[in-house]
PDB file of N, CA and C in Angstrom:
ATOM      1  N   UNK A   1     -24.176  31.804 -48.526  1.00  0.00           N
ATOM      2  CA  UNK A   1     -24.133  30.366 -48.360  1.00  0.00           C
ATOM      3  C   UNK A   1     -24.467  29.645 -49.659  1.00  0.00           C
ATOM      4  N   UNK A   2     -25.376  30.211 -50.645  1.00  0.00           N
ATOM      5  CA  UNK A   2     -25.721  29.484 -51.579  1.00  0.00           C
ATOM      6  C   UNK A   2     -24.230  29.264 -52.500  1.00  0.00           C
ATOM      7  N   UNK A   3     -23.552  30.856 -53.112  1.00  0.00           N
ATOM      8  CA  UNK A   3     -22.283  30.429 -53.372  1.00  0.00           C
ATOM      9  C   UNK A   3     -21.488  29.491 -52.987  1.00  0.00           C
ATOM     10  N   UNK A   4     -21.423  29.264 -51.529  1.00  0.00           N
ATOM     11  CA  UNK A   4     -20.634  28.105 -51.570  1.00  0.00           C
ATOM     12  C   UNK A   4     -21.252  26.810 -51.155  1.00  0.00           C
ATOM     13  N   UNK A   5     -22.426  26.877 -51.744  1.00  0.00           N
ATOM     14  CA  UNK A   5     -22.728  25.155 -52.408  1.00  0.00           C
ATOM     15  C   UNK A   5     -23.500  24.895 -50.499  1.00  0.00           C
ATOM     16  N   UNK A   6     -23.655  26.089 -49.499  1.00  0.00           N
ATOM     17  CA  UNK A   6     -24.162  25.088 -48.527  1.00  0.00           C
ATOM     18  C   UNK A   6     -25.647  25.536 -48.493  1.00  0.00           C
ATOM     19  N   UNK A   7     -26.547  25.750 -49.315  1.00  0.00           N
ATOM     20  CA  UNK A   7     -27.686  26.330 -48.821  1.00  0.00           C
ATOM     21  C   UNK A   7     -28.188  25.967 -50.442  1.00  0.00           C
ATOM     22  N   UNK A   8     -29.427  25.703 -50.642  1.00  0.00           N
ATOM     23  CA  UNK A   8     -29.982  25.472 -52.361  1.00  0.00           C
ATOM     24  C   UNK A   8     -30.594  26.534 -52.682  1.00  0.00           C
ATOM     25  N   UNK A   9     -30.639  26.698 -53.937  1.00  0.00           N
ATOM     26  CA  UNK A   9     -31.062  28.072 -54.200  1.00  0.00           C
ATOM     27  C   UNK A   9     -31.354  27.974 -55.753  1.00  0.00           C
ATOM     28  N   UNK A  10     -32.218  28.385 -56.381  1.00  0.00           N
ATOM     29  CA  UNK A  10     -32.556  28.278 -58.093  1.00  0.00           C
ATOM     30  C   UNK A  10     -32.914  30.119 -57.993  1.00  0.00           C
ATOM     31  N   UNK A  11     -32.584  30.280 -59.350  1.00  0.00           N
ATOM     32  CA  UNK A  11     -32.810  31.656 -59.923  1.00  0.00           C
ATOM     33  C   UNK A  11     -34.119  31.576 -60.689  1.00  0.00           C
ATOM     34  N   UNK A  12     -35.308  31.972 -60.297  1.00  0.00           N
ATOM     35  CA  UNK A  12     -36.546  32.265 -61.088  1.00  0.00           C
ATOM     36  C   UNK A  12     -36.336  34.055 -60.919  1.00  0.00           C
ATOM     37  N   UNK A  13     -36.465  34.401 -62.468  1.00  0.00           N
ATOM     38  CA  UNK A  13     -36.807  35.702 -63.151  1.00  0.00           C
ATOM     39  C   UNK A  13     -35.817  36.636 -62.174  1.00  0.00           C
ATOM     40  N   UNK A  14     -34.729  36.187 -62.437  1.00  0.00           N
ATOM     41  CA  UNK A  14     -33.393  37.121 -62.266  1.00  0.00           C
ATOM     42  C   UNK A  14     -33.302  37.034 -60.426  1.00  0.00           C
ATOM     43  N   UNK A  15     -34.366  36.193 -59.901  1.00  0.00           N
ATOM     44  CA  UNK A  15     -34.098  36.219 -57.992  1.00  0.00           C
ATOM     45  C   UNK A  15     -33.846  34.895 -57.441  1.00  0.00           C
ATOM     46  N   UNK A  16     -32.635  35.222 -56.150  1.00  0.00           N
ATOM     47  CA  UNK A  16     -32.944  33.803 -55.855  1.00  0.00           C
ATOM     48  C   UNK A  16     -33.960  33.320 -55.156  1.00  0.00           C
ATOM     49  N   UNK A  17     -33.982  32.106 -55.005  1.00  0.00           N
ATOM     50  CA  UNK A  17     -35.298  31.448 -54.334  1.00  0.00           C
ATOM     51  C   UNK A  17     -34.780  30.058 -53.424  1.00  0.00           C
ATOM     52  N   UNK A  18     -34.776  30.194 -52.625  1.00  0.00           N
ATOM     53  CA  UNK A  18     -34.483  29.326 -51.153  1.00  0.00           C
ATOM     54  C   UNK A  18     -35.411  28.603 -51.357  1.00  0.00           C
ATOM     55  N   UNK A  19     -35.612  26.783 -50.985  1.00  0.00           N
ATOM     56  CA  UNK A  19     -36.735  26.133 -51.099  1.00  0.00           C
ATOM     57  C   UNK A  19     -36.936  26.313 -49.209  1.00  0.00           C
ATOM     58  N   UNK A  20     -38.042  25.769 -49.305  1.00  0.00           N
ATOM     59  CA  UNK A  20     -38.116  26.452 -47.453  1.00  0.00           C
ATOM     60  C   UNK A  20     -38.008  25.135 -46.401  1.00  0.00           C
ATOM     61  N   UNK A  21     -37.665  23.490 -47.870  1.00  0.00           N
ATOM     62  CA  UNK A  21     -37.744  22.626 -46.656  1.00  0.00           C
ATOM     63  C   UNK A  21     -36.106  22.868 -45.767  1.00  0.00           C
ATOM     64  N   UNK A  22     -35.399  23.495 -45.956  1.00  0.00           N
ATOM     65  CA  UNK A  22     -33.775  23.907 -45.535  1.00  0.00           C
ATOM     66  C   UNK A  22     -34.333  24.906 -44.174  1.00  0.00           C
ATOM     67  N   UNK A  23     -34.953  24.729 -43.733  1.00  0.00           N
ATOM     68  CA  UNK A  23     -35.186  26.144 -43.226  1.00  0.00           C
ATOM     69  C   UNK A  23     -36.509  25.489 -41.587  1.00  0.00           C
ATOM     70  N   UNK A  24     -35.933  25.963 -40.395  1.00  0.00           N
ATOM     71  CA  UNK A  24     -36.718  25.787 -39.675  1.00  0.00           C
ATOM     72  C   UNK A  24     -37.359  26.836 -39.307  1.00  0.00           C
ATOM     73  N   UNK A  25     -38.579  27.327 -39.577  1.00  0.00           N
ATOM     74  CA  UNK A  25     -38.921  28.612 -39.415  1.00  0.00           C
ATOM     75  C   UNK A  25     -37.727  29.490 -40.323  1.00  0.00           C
ATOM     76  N   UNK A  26     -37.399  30.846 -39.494  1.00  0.00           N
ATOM     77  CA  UNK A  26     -36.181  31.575 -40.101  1.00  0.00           C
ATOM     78  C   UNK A  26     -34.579  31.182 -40.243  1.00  0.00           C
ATOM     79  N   UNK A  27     -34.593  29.860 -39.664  1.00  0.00           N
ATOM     80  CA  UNK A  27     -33.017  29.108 -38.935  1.00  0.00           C
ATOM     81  C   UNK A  27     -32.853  28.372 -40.301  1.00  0.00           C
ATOM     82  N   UNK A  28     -31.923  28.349 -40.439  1.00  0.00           N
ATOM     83  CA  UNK A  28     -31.044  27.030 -41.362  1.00  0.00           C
ATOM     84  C   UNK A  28     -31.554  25.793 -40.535  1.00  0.00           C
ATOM     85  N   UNK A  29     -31.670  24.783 -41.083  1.00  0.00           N
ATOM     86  CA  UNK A  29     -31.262  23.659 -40.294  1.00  0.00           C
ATOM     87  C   UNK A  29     -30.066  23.088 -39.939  1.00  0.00           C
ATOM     88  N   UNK A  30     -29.611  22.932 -38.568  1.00  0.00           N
ATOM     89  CA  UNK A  30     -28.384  22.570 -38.159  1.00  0.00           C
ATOM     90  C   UNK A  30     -27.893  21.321 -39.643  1.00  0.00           C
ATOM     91  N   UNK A  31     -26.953  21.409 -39.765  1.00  0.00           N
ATOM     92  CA  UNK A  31     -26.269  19.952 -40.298  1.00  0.00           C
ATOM     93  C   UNK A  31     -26.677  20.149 -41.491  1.00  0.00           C
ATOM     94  N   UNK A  32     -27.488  21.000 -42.317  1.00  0.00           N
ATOM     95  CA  UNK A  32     -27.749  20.155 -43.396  1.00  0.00           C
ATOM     96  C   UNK A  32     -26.922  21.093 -44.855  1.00  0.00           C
ATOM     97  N   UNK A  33     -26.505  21.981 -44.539  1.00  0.00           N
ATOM     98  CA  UNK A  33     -24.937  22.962 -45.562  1.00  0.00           C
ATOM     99  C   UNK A  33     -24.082  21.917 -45.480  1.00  0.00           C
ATOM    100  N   UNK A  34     -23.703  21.022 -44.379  1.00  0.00           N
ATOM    101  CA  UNK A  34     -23.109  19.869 -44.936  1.00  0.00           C
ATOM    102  C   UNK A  34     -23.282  18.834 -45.455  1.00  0.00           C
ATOM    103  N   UNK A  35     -24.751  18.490 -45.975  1.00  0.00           N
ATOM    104  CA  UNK A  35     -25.277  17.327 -46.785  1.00  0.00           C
ATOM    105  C   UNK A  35     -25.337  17.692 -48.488  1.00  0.00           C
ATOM    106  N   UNK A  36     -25.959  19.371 -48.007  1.00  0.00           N
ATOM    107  CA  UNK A  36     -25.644  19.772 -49.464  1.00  0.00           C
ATOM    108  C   UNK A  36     -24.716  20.455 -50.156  1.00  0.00           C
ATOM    109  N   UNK A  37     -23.228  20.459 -49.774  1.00  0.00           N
ATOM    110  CA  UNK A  37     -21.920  21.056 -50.112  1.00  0.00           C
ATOM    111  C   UNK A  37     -21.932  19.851 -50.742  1.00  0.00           C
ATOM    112  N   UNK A  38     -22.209  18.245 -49.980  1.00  0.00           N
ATOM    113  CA  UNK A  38     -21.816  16.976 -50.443  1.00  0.00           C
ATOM    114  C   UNK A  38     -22.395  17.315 -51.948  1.00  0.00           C
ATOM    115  N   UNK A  39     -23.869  17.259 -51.928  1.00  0.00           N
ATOM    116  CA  UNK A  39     -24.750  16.774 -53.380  1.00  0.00           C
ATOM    117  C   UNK A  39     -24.303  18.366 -54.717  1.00  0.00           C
ATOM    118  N   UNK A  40     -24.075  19.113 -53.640  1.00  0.00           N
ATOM    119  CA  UNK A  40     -23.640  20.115 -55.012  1.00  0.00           C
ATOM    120  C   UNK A  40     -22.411  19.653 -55.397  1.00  0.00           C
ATOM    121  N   UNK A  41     -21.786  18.925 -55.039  1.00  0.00           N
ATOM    122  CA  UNK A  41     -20.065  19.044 -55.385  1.00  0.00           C
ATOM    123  C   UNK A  41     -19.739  19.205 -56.602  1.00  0.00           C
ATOM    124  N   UNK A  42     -20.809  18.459 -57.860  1.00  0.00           N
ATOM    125  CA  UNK A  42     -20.607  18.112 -58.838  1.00  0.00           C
ATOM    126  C   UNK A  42     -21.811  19.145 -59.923  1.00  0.00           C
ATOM    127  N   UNK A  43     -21.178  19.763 -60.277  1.00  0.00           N
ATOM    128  CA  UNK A  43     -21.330  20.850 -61.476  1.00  0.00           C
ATOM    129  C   UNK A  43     -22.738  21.478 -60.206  1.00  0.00           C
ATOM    130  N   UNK A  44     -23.166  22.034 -59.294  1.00  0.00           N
ATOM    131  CA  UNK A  44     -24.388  22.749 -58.682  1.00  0.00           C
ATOM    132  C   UNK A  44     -25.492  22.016 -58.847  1.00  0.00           C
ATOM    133  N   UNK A  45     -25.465  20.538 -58.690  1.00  0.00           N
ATOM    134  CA  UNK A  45     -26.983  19.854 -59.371  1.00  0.00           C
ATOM    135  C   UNK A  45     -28.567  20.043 -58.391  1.00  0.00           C
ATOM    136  N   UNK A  46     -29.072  20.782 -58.377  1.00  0.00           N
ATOM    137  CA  UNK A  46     -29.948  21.550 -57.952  1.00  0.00           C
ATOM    138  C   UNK A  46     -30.941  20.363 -57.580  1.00  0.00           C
ATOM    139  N   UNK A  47     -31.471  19.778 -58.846  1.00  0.00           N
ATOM    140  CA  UNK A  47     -32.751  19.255 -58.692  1.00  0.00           C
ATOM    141  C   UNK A  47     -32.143  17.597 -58.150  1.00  0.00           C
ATOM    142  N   UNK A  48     -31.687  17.273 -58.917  1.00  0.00           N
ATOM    143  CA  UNK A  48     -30.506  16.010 -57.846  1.00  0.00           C
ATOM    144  C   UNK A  48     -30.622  16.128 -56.272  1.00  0.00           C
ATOM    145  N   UNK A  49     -29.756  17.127 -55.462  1.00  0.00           N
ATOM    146  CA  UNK A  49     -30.158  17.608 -53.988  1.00  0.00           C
ATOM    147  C   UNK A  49     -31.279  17.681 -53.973  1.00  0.00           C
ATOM    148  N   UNK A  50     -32.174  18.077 -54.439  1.00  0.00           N
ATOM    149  CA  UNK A  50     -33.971  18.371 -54.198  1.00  0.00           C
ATOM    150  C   UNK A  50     -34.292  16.526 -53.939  1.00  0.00           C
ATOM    151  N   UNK A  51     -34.320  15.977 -54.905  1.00  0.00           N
ATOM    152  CA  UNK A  51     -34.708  15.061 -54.941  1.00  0.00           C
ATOM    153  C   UNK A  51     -34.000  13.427 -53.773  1.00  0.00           C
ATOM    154  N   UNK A  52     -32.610  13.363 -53.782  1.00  0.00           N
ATOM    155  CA  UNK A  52     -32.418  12.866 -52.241  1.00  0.00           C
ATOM    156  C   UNK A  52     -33.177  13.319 -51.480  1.00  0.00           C
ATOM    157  N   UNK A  53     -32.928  15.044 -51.244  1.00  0.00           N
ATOM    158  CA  UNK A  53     -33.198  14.861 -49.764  1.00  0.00           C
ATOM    159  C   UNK A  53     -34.700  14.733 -49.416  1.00  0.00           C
ATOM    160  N   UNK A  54     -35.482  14.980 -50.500  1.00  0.00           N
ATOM    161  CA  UNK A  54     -37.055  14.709 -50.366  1.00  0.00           C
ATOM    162  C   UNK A  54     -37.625  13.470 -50.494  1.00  0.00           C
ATOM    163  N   UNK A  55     -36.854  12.272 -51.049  1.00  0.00           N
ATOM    164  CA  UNK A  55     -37.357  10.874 -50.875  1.00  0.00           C
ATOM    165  C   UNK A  55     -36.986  10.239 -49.665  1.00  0.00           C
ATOM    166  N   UNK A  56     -37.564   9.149 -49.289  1.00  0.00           N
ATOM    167  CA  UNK A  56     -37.179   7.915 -48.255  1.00  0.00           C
ATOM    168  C   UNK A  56     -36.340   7.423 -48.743  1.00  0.00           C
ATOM    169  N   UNK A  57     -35.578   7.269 -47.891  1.00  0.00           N
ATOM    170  CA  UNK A  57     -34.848   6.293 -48.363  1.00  0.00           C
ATOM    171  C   UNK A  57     -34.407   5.054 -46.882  1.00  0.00           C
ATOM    172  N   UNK A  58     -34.386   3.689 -47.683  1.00  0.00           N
ATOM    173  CA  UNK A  58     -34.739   2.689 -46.749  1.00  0.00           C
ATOM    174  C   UNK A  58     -33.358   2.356 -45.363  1.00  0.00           C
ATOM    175  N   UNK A  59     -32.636   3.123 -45.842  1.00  0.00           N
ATOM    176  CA  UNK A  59     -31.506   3.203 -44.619  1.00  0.00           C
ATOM    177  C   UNK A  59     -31.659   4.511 -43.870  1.00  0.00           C
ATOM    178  N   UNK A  60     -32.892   4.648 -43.925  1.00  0.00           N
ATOM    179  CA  UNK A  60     -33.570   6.211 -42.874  1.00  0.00           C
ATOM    180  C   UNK A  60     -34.681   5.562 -42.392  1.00  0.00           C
ATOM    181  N   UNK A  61     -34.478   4.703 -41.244  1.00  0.00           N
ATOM    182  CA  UNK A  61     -35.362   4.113 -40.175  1.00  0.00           C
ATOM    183  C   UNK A  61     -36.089   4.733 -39.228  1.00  0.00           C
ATOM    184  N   UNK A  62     -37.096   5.268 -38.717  1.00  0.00           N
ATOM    185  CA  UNK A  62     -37.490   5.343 -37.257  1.00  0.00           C
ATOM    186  C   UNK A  62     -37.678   4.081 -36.364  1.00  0.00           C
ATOM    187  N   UNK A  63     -37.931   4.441 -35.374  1.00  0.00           N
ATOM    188  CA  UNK A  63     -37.859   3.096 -34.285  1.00  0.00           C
ATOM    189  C   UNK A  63     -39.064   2.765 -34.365  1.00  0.00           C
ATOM    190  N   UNK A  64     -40.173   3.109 -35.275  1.00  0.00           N
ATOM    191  CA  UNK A  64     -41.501   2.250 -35.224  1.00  0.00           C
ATOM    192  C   UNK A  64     -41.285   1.486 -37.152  1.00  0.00           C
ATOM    193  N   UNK A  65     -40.018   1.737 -37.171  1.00  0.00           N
ATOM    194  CA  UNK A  65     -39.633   1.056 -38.494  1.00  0.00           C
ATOM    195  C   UNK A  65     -40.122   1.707 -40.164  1.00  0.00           C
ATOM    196  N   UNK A  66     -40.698   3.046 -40.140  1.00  0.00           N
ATOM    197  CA  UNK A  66     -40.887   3.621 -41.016  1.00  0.00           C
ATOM    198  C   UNK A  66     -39.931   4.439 -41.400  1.00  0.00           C
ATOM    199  N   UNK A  67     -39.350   4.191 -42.928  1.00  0.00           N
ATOM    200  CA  UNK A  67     -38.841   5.350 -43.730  1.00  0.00           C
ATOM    201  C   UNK A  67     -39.012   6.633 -43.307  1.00  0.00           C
ATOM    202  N   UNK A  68     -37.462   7.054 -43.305  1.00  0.00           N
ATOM    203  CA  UNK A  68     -37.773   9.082 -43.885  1.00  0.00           C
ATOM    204  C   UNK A  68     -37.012   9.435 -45.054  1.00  0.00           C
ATOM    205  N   UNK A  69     -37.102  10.728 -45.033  1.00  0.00           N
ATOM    206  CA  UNK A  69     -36.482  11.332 -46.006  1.00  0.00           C
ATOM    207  C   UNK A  69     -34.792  11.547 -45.621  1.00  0.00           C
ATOM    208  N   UNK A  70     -34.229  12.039 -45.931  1.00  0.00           N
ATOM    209  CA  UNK A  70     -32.794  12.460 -45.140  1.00  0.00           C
ATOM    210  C   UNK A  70     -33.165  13.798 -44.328  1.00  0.00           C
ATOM    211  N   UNK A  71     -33.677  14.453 -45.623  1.00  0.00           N
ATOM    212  CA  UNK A  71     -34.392  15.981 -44.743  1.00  0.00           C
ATOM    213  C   UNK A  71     -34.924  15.782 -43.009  1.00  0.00           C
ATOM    214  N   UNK A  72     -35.605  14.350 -43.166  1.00  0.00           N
ATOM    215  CA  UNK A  72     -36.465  14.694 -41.978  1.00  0.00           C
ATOM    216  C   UNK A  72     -35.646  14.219 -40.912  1.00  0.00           C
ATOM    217  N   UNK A  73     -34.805  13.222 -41.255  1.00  0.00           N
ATOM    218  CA  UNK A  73     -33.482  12.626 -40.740  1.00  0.00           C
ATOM    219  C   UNK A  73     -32.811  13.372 -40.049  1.00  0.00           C
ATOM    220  N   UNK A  74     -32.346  14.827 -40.936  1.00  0.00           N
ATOM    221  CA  UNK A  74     -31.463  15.587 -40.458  1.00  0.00           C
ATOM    222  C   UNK A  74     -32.290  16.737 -39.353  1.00  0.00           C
ATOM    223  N   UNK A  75     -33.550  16.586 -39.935  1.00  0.00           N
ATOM    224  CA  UNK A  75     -34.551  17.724 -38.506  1.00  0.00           C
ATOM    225  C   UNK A  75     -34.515  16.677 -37.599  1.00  0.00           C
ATOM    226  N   UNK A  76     -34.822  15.755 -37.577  1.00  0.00           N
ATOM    227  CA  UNK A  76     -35.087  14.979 -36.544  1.00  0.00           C
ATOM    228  C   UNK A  76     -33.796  14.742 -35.530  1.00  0.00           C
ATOM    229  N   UNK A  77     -32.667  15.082 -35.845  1.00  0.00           N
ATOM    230  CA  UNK A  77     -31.141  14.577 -35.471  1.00  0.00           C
ATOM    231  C   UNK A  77     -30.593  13.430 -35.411  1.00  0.00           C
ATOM    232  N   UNK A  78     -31.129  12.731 -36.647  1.00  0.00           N
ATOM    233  CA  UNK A  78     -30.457  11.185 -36.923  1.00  0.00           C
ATOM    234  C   UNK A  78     -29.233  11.532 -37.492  1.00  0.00           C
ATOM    235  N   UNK A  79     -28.580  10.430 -37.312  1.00  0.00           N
ATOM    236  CA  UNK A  79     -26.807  10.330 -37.421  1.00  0.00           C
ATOM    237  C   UNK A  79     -26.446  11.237 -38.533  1.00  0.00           C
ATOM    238  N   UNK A  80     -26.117  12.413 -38.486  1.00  0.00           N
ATOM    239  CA  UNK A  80     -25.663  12.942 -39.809  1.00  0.00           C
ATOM    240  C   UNK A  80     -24.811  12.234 -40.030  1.00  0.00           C
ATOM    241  N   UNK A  81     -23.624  11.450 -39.880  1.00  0.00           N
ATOM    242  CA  UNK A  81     -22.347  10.851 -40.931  1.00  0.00           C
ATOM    243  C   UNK A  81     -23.403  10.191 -42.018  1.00  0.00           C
ATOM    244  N   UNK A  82     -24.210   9.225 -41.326  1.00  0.00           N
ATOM    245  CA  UNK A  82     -24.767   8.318 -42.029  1.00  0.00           C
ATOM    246  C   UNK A  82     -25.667   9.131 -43.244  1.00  0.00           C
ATOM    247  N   UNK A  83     -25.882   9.813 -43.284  1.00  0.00           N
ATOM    248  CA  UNK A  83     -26.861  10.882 -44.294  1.00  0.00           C
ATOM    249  C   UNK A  83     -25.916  11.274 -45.040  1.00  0.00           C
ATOM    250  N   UNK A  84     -24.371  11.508 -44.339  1.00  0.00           N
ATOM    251  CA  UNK A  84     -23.418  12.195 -45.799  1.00  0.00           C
ATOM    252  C   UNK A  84     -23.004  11.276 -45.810  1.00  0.00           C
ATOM    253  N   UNK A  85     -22.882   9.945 -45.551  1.00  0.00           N
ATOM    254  CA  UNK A  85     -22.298   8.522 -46.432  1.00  0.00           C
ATOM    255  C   UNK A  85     -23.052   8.515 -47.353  1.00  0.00           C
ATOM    256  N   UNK A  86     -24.347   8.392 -47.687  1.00  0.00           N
ATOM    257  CA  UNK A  86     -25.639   8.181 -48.266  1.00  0.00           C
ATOM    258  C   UNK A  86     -25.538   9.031 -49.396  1.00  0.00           C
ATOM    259  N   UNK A  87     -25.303  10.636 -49.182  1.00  0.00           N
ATOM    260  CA  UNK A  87     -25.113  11.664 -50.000  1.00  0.00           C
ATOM    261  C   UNK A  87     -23.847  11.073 -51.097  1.00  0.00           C
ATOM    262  N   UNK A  88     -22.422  11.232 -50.526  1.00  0.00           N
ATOM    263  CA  UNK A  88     -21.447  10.335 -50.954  1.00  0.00           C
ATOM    264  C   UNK A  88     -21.622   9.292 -51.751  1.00  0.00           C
ATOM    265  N   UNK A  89     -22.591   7.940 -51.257  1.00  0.00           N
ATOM    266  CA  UNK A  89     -23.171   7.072 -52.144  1.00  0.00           C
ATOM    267  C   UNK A  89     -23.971   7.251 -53.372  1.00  0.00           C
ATOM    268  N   UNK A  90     -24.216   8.636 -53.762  1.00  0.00           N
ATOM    269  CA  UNK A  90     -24.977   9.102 -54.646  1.00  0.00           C
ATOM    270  C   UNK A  90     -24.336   8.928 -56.204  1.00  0.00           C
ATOM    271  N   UNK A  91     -22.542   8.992 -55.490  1.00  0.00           N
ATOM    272  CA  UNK A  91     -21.429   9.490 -56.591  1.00  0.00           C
ATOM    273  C   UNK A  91     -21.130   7.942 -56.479  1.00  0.00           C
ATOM    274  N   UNK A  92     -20.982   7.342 -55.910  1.00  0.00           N
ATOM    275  CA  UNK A  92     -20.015   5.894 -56.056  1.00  0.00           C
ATOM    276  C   UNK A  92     -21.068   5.175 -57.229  1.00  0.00           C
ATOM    277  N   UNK A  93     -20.032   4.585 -58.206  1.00  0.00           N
ATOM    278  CA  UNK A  93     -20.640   4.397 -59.657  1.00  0.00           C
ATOM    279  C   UNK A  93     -19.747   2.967 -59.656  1.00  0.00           C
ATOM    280  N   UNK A  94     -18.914   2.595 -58.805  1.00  0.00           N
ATOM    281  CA  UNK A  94     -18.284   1.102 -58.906  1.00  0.00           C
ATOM    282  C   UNK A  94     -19.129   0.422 -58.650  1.00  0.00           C
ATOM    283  N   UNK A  95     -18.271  -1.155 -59.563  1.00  0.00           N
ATOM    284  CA  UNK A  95     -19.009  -2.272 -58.732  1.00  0.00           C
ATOM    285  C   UNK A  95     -18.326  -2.526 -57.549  1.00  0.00           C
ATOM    286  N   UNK A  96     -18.911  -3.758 -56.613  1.00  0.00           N
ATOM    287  CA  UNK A  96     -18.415  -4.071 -55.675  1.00  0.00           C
ATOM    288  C   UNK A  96     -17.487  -5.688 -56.425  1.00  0.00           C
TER     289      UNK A  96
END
């Protein structure tokens, strides 16, 4: 999975290394090889994906009105489209 861009993965001292927020216990998290196929698209940007999916971001609401991350978004089962629009929005560099 890491080859093809759906799972993150960095090489420390010749091994790979899975970060473990991707990961529920031993499970992938449903949905989220498709948030990060999105953020790798462009040359494997590792720490880029790290960094979305670990901030808030303010169009990741709960119903008591607090920020999440996308990560927690996507454990939680908030709208994935809306998380890979967001991902997507990462690349859009126009003006309006």
């Amino acid at each position: 999975m890491r080859i093809r861009n759906e799972l993150l993965a960095i090489s420390v001292d010749g091994k790979w290394k899975y970060p473990v927020f991707q990961f529920q216990g031993n499970v992938i998290i449903p949905g989220i090889n498709r948030i990060i196929k999105i953020l790798c698209s462009r040359d494997g940007m590792f720490w880029d994906a790290c960094l979305f999916l670990l901030n808030k971001h303010d169009a990741l609401v709960m119903d008591d009105g607090t920020c999440i991350t996308p990560i927690e978004g996507i454990k939680s089962g908030k709208n994935i489209d809306l998380i890979a629009s967001l991902a997507y929005g990462r690349f859009d560099q126009t003006a309006n």
